[in-house]
C-alpha atoms as a PDB file:
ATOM      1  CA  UNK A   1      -5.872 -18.642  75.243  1.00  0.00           C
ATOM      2  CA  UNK A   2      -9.043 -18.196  73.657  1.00  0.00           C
ATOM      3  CA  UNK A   3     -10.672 -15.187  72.803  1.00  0.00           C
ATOM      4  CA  UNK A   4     -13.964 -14.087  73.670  1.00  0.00           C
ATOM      5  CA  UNK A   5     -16.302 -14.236  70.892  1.00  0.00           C
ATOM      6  CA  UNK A   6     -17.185 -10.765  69.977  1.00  0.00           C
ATOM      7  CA  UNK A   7     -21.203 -10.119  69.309  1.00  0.00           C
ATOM      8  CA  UNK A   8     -22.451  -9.590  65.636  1.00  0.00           C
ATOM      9  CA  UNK A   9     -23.071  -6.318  65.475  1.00  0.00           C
ATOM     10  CA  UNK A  10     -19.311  -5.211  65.741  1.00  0.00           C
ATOM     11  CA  UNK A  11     -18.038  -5.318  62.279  1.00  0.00           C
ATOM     12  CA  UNK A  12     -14.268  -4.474  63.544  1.00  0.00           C
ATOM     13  CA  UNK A  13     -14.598  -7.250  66.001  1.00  0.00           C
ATOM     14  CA  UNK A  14     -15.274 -10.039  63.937  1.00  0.00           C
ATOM     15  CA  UNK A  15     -12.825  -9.070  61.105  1.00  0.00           C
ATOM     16  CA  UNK A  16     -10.171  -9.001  63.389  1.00  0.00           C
ATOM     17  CA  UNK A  17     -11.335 -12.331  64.873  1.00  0.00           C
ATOM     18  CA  UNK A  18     -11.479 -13.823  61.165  1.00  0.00           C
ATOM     19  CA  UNK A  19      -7.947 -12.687  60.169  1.00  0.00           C
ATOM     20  CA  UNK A  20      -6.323 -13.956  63.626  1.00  0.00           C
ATOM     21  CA  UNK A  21      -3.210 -12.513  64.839  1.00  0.00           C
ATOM     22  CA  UNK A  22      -1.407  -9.695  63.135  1.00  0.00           C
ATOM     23  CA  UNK A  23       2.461  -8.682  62.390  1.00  0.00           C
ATOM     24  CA  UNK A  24       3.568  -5.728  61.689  1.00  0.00           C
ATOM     25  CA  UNK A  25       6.221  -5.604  58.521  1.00  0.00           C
ATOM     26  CA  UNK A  26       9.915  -4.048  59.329  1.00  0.00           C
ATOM     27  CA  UNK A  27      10.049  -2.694  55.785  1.00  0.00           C
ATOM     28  CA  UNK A  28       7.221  -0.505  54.144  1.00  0.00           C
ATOM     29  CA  UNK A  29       6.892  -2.276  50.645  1.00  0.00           C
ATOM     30  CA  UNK A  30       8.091  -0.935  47.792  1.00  0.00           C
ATOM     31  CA  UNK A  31       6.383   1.418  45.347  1.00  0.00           C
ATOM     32  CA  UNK A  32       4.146  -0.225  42.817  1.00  0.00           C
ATOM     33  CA  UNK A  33       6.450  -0.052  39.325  1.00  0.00           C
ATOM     34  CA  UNK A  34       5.018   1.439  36.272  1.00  0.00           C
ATOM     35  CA  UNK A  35       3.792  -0.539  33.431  1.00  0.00           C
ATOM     36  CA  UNK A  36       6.009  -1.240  31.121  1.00  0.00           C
ATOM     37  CA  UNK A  37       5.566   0.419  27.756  1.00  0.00           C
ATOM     38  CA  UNK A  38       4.123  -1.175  25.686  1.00  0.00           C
ATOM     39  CA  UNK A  39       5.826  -2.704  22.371  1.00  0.00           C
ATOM     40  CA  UNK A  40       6.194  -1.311  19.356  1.00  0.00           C
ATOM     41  CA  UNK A  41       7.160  -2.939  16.221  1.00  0.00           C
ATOM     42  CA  UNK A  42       9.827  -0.664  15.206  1.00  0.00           C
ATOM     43  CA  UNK A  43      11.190  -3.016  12.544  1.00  0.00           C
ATOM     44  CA  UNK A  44       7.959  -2.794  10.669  1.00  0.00           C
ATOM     45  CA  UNK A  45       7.610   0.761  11.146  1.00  0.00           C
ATOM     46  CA  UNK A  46      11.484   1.187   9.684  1.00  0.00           C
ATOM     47  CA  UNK A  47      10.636  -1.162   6.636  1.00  0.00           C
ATOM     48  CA  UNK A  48       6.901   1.018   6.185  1.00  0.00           C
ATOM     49  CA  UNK A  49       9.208   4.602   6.419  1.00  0.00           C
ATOM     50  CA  UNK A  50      11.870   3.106   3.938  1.00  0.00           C
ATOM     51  CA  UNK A  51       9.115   2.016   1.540  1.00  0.00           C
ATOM     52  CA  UNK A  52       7.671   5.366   1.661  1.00  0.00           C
ATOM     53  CA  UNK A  53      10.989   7.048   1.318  1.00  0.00           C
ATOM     54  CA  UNK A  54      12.154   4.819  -1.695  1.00  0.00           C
ATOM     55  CA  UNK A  55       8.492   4.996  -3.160  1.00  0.00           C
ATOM     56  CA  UNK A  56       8.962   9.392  -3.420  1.00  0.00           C
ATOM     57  CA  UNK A  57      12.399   8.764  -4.340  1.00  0.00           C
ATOM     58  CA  UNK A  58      11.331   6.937  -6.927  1.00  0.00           C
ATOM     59  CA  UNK A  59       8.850   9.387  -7.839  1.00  0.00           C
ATOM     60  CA  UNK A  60      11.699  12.169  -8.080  1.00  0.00           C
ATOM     61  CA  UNK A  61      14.174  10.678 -10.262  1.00  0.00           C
ATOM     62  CA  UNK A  62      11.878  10.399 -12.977  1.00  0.00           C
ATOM     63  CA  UNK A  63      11.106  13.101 -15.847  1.00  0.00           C
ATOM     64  CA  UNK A  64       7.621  14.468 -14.696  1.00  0.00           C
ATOM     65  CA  UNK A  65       5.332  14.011 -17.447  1.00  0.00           C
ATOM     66  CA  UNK A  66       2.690  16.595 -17.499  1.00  0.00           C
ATOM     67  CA  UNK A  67      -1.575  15.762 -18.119  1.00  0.00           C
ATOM     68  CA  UNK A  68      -1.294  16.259 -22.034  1.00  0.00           C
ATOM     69  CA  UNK A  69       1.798  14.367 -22.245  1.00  0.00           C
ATOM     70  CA  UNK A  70       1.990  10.707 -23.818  1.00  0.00           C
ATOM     71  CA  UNK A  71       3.120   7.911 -22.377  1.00  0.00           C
ATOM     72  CA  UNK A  72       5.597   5.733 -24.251  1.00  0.00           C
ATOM     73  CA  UNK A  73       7.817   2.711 -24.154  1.00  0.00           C
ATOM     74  CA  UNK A  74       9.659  -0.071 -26.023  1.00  0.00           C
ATOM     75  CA  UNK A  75      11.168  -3.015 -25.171  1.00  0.00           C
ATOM     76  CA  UNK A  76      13.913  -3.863 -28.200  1.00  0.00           C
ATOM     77  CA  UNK A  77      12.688  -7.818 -28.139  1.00  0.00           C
ATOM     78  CA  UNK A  78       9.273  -5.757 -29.173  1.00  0.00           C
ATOM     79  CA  UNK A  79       9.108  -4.906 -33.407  1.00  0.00           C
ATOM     80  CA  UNK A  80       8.565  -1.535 -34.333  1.00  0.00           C
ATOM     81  CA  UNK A  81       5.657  -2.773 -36.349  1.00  0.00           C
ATOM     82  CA  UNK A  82       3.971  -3.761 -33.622  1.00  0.00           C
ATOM     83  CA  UNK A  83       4.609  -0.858 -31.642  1.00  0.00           C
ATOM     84  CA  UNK A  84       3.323   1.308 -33.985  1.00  0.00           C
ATOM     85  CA  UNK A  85      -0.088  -1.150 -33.864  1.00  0.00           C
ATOM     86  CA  UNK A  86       0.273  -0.735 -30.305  1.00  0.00           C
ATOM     87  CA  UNK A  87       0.414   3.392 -31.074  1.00  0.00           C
ATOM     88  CA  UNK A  88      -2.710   3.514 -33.304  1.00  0.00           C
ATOM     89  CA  UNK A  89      -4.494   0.771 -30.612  1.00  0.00           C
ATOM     90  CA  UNK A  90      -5.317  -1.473 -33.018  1.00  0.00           C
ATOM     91  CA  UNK A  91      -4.793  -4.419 -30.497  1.00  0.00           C
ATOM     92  CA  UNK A  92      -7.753  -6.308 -28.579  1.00  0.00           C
ATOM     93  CA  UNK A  93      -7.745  -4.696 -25.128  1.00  0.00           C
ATOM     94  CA  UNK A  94      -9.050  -7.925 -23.125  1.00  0.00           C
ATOM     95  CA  UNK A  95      -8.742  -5.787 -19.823  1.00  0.00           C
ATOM     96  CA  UNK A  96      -8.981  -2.406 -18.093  1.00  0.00           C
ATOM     97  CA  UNK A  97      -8.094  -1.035 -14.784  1.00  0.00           C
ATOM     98  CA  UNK A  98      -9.309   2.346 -13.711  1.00  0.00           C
ATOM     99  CA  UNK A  99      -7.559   4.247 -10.995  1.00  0.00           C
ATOM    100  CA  UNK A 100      -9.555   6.991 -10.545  1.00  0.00           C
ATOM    101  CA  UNK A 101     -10.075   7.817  -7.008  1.00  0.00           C
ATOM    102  CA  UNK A 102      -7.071   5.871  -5.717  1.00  0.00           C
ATOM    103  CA  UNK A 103      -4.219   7.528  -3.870  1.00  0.00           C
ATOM    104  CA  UNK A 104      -0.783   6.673  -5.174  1.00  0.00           C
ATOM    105  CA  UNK A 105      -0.324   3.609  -2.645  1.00  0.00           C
ATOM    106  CA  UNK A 106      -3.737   1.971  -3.333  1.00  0.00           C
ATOM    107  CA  UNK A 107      -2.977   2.518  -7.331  1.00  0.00           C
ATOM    108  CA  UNK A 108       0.356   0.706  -7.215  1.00  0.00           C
ATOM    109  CA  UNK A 109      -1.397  -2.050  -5.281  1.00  0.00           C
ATOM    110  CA  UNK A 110      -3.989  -2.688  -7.502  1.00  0.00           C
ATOM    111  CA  UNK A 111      -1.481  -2.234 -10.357  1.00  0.00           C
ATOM    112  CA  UNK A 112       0.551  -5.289  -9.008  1.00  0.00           C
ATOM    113  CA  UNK A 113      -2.746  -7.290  -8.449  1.00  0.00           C
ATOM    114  CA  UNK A 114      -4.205  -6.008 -11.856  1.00  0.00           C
ATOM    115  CA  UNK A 115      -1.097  -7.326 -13.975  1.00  0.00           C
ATOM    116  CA  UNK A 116      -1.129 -10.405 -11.307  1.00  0.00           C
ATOM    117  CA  UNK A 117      -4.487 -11.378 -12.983  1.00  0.00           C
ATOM    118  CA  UNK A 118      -3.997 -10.402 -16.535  1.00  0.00           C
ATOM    119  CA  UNK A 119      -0.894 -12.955 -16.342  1.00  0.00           C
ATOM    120  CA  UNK A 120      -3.368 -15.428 -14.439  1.00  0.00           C
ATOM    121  CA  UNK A 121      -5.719 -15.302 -17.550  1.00  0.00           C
ATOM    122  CA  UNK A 122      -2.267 -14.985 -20.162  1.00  0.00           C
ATOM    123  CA  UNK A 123      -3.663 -11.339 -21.232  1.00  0.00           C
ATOM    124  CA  UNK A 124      -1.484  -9.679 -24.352  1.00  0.00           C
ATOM    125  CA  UNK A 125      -3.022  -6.394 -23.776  1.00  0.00           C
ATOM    126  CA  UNK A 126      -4.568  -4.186 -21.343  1.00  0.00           C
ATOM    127  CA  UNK A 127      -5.712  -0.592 -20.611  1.00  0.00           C
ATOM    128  CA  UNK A 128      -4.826   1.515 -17.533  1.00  0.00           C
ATOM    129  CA  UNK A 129      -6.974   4.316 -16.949  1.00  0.00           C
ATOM    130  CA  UNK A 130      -4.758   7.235 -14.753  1.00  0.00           C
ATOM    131  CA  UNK A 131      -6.379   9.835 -15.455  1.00  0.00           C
ATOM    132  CA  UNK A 132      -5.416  13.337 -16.644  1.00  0.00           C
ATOM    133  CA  UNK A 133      -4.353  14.507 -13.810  1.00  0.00           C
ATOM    134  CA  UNK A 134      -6.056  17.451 -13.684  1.00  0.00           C
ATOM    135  CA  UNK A 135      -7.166  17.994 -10.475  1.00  0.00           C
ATOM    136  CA  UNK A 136      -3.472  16.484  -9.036  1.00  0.00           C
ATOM    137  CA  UNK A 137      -2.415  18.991  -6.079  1.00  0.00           C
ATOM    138  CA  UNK A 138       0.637  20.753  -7.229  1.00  0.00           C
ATOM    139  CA  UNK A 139       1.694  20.475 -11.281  1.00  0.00           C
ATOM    140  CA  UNK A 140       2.036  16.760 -11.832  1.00  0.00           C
ATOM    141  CA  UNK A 141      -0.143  14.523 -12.248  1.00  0.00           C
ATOM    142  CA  UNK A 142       0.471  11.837  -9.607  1.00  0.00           C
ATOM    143  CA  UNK A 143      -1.012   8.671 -10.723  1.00  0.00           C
ATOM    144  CA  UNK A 144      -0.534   9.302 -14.751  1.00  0.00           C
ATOM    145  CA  UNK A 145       3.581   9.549 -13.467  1.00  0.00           C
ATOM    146  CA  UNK A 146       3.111   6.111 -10.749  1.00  0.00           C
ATOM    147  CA  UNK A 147       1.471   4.700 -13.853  1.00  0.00           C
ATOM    148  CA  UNK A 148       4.419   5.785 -16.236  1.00  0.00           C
ATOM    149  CA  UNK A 149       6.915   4.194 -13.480  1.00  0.00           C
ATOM    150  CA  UNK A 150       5.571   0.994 -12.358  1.00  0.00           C
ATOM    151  CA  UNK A 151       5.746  -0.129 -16.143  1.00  0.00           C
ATOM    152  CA  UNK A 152       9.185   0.318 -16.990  1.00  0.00           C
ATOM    153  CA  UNK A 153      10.209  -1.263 -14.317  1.00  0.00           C
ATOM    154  CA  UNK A 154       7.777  -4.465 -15.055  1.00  0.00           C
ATOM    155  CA  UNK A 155       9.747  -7.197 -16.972  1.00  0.00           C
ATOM    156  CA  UNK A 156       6.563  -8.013 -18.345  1.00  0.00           C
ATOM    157  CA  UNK A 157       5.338  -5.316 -19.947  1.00  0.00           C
ATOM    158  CA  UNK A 158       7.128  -4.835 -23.805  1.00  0.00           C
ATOM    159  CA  UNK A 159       5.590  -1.828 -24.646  1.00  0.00           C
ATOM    160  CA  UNK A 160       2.976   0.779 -23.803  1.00  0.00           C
ATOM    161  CA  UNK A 161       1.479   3.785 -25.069  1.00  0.00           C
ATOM    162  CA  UNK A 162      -1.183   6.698 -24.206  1.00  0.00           C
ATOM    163  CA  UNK A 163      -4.769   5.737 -25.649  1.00  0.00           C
ATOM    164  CA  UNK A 164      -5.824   6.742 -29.007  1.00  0.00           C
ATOM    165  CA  UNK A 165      -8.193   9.508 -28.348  1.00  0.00           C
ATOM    166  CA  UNK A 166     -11.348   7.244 -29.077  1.00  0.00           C
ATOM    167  CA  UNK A 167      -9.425   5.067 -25.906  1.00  0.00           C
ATOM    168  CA  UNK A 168      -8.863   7.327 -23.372  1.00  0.00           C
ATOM    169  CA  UNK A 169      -6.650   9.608 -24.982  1.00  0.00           C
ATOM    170  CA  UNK A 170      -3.850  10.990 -22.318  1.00  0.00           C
ATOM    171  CA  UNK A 171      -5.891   9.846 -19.635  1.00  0.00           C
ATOM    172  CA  UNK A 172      -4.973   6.028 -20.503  1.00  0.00           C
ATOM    173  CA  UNK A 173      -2.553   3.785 -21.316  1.00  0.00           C
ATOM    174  CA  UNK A 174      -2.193   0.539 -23.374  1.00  0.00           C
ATOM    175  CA  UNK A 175       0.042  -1.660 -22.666  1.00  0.00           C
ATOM    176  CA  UNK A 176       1.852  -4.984 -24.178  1.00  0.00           C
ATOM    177  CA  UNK A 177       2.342  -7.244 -22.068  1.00  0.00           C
ATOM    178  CA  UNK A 178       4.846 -10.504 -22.789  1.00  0.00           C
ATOM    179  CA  UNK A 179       2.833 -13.937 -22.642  1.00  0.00           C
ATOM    180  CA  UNK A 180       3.487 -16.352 -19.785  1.00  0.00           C
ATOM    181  CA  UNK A 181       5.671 -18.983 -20.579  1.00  0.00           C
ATOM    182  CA  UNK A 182       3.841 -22.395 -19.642  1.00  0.00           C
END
Protein backbone atom coordinates (compact mmCIF):
# COMPACT_ATOMS: atom_id res chain seq x y z
CA UNK A 1 0.00 0.00 0.00
CA UNK A 2 1.29 3.15 -1.07
CA UNK A 3 1.22 6.25 0.61
CA UNK A 4 -0.03 9.40 -0.54
CA UNK A 5 2.60 11.77 -1.37
CA UNK A 6 2.47 14.51 1.11
CA UNK A 7 2.80 18.30 -0.47
CA UNK A 8 6.14 20.28 0.04
CA UNK A 9 5.36 22.56 2.35
CA UNK A 10 4.91 19.98 5.28
CA UNK A 11 8.30 19.50 6.65
CA UNK A 12 6.98 16.60 9.16
CA UNK A 13 5.39 14.95 6.23
CA UNK A 14 8.13 14.41 4.06
CA UNK A 15 10.65 13.41 6.82
CA UNK A 16 8.53 10.83 7.86
CA UNK A 17 8.00 9.76 4.23
CA UNK A 18 11.97 9.77 3.75
CA UNK A 19 12.72 7.63 6.85
CA UNK A 20 9.82 4.98 6.00
CA UNK A 21 8.35 2.94 8.63
CA UNK A 22 9.25 3.25 12.26
CA UNK A 23 9.81 0.72 15.40
CA UNK A 24 9.69 1.50 18.53
CA UNK A 25 12.78 -0.06 20.80
CA UNK A 26 11.69 -2.44 23.94
CA UNK A 27 14.71 -1.19 25.86
CA UNK A 28 15.58 2.61 26.38
CA UNK A 29 19.42 2.59 25.53
CA UNK A 30 21.82 2.83 27.89
CA UNK A 31 23.45 5.94 29.34
CA UNK A 32 26.27 7.38 27.32
CA UNK A 33 29.65 6.20 29.50
CA UNK A 34 32.11 8.74 30.55
CA UNK A 35 35.35 9.22 28.89
CA UNK A 36 37.83 7.44 30.07
CA UNK A 37 40.58 9.30 31.87
CA UNK A 38 42.97 10.03 30.23
CA UNK A 39 46.63 8.42 30.67
CA UNK A 40 49.15 9.40 32.64
CA UNK A 41 52.64 8.31 32.55
CA UNK A 42 53.06 7.49 36.08
CA UNK A 43 56.32 5.60 35.54
CA UNK A 44 57.95 8.74 34.31
CA UNK A 45 56.49 10.83 36.86
CA UNK A 46 57.90 8.11 39.68
CA UNK A 47 61.45 8.12 37.98
CA UNK A 48 61.15 12.45 37.74
CA UNK A 49 60.00 12.40 41.84
CA UNK A 50 62.88 9.86 42.67
CA UNK A 51 65.40 12.00 40.77
CA UNK A 52 64.30 14.95 42.62
CA UNK A 53 64.26 13.15 45.90
CA UNK A 54 67.82 11.56 45.41
CA UNK A 55 69.05 14.95 43.82
CA UNK A 56 68.09 16.94 47.66
CA UNK A 57 69.26 13.93 49.28
CA UNK A 58 72.22 14.32 47.77
CA UNK A 59 72.32 17.84 48.54
CA UNK A 60 71.87 16.99 52.41
CA UNK A 61 74.46 14.55 53.07
CA UNK A 62 77.07 16.80 52.15
CA UNK A 63 79.04 19.40 54.50
CA UNK A 64 77.44 22.80 53.40
CA UNK A 65 80.13 24.96 52.34
CA UNK A 66 79.37 28.52 52.95
CA UNK A 67 80.06 31.73 50.03
CA UNK A 68 83.68 32.47 51.42
CA UNK A 69 84.52 28.95 51.68
CA UNK A 70 87.06 27.14 49.20
CA UNK A 71 86.50 24.46 47.28
CA UNK A 72 88.99 21.60 47.33
CA UNK A 73 89.81 18.14 46.13
CA UNK A 74 92.45 15.48 45.33
CA UNK A 75 92.50 12.52 43.64
CA UNK A 76 95.74 10.35 45.14
CA UNK A 77 96.75 9.26 41.28
CA UNK A 78 97.05 13.37 41.24
CA UNK A 79 100.87 14.73 42.74
CA UNK A 80 100.79 17.13 45.34
CA UNK A 81 102.98 19.26 43.15
CA UNK A 82 100.58 19.63 40.83
CA UNK A 83 97.89 20.28 43.09
CA UNK A 84 99.49 22.92 44.61
CA UNK A 85 99.95 24.42 40.70
CA UNK A 86 96.43 23.69 40.47
CA UNK A 87 96.02 25.90 44.02
CA UNK A 88 98.02 28.96 42.85
CA UNK A 89 96.15 28.49 39.08
CA UNK A 90 99.06 28.43 37.34
CA UNK A 91 97.49 25.97 34.73
CA UNK A 92 96.08 27.07 31.15
CA UNK A 93 92.32 27.29 31.70
CA UNK A 94 91.26 26.29 27.96
CA UNK A 95 87.50 26.57 29.13
CA UNK A 96 84.89 28.24 31.33
CA UNK A 97 81.36 27.62 32.22
CA UNK A 98 79.34 30.22 34.01
CA UNK A 99 76.26 29.29 35.93
CA UNK A 100 74.99 32.31 36.91
CA UNK A 101 71.35 32.53 36.52
CA UNK A 102 70.75 28.78 36.37
CA UNK A 103 68.61 26.95 38.89
CA UNK A 104 70.21 23.89 40.41
CA UNK A 105 68.66 21.43 37.67
CA UNK A 106 69.67 23.51 34.60
CA UNK A 107 73.38 23.90 36.32
CA UNK A 108 73.88 20.16 36.71
CA UNK A 109 72.74 19.80 33.10
CA UNK A 110 74.97 22.02 31.62
CA UNK A 111 77.66 20.70 34.00
CA UNK A 112 77.29 17.15 32.40
CA UNK A 113 77.21 18.72 28.84
CA UNK A 114 80.07 21.23 29.78
CA UNK A 115 82.57 18.35 30.92
CA UNK A 116 80.87 16.26 27.86
CA UNK A 117 82.65 18.83 25.56
CA UNK A 118 85.80 19.59 27.38
CA UNK A 119 86.43 15.63 27.03
CA UNK A 120 85.21 16.02 23.26
CA UNK A 121 88.09 18.61 22.72
CA UNK A 122 90.62 16.39 25.46
CA UNK A 123 90.57 19.68 27.83
CA UNK A 124 93.17 19.32 31.05
CA UNK A 125 91.65 22.23 32.70
CA UNK A 126 88.65 24.23 33.08
CA UNK A 127 86.90 26.95 35.16
CA UNK A 128 83.38 26.77 36.68
CA UNK A 129 81.97 29.93 37.59
CA UNK A 130 79.12 29.23 40.70
CA UNK A 131 79.01 32.08 42.02
CA UNK A 132 79.20 33.35 45.62
CA UNK A 133 76.19 32.58 46.54
CA UNK A 134 75.18 35.52 47.92
CA UNK A 135 71.92 36.14 47.04
CA UNK A 136 71.08 32.02 47.59
CA UNK A 137 67.57 31.93 49.55
CA UNK A 138 68.28 30.55 52.92
CA UNK A 139 72.28 30.26 54.16
CA UNK A 140 73.86 28.11 51.49
CA UNK A 141 74.82 28.81 48.57
CA UNK A 142 73.06 26.40 46.20
CA UNK A 143 74.97 26.15 43.07
CA UNK A 144 78.67 26.83 44.71
CA UNK A 145 77.50 23.32 46.94
CA UNK A 146 75.85 21.39 43.34
CA UNK A 147 79.17 22.57 41.96
CA UNK A 148 81.24 21.13 44.99
CA UNK A 149 79.13 17.72 44.51
CA UNK A 150 78.90 16.93 40.96
CA UNK A 151 82.86 16.89 40.97
CA UNK A 152 83.65 14.43 43.44
CA UNK A 153 81.57 12.26 42.17
CA UNK A 154 83.09 12.71 38.40
CA UNK A 155 85.76 9.98 37.73
CA UNK A 156 87.21 12.44 35.59
CA UNK A 157 87.95 15.17 37.41
CA UNK A 158 91.57 14.65 39.63
CA UNK A 159 91.48 17.67 41.35
CA UNK A 160 89.86 21.06 41.80
CA UNK A 161 90.18 24.13 43.64
CA UNK A 162 88.45 27.72 44.30
CA UNK A 163 89.99 30.44 41.83
CA UNK A 164 92.89 32.46 42.77
CA UNK A 165 91.41 35.77 43.52
CA UNK A 166 92.64 37.32 40.10
CA UNK A 167 90.27 33.99 38.75
CA UNK A 168 87.23 34.26 40.33
CA UNK A 169 88.20 33.93 43.74
CA UNK A 170 85.35 31.85 45.84
CA UNK A 171 83.03 32.45 43.20
CA UNK A 172 84.96 29.82 40.85
CA UNK A 173 86.45 26.78 40.58
CA UNK A 174 89.35 25.14 38.62
CA UNK A 175 89.36 21.99 37.96
CA UNK A 176 91.80 19.01 36.64
CA UNK A 177 90.42 17.02 34.65
CA UNK A 178 92.11 13.35 33.59
CA UNK A 179 92.87 13.18 29.69
CA UNK A 180 90.82 10.84 27.50
CA UNK A 181 92.40 7.78 26.79
CA UNK A 182 92.39 7.32 22.83
Amino acid sequence: MSRPTPPDDDDAALFRDAIGEVRRLEEAPPPPRKAPPKPSARMADRDEHEALGEFQRGMESLDVRAAGDVLSYRREVLSPRAFQRLKRGQFSVQDELDLHGATALQAEGLLRRFFAEAHAHDHGCVRVIHGKGQRSEGDAPVLKNLVDRVLRQRADVLAFHSAPPAQGGTGAVLVLLARSRS
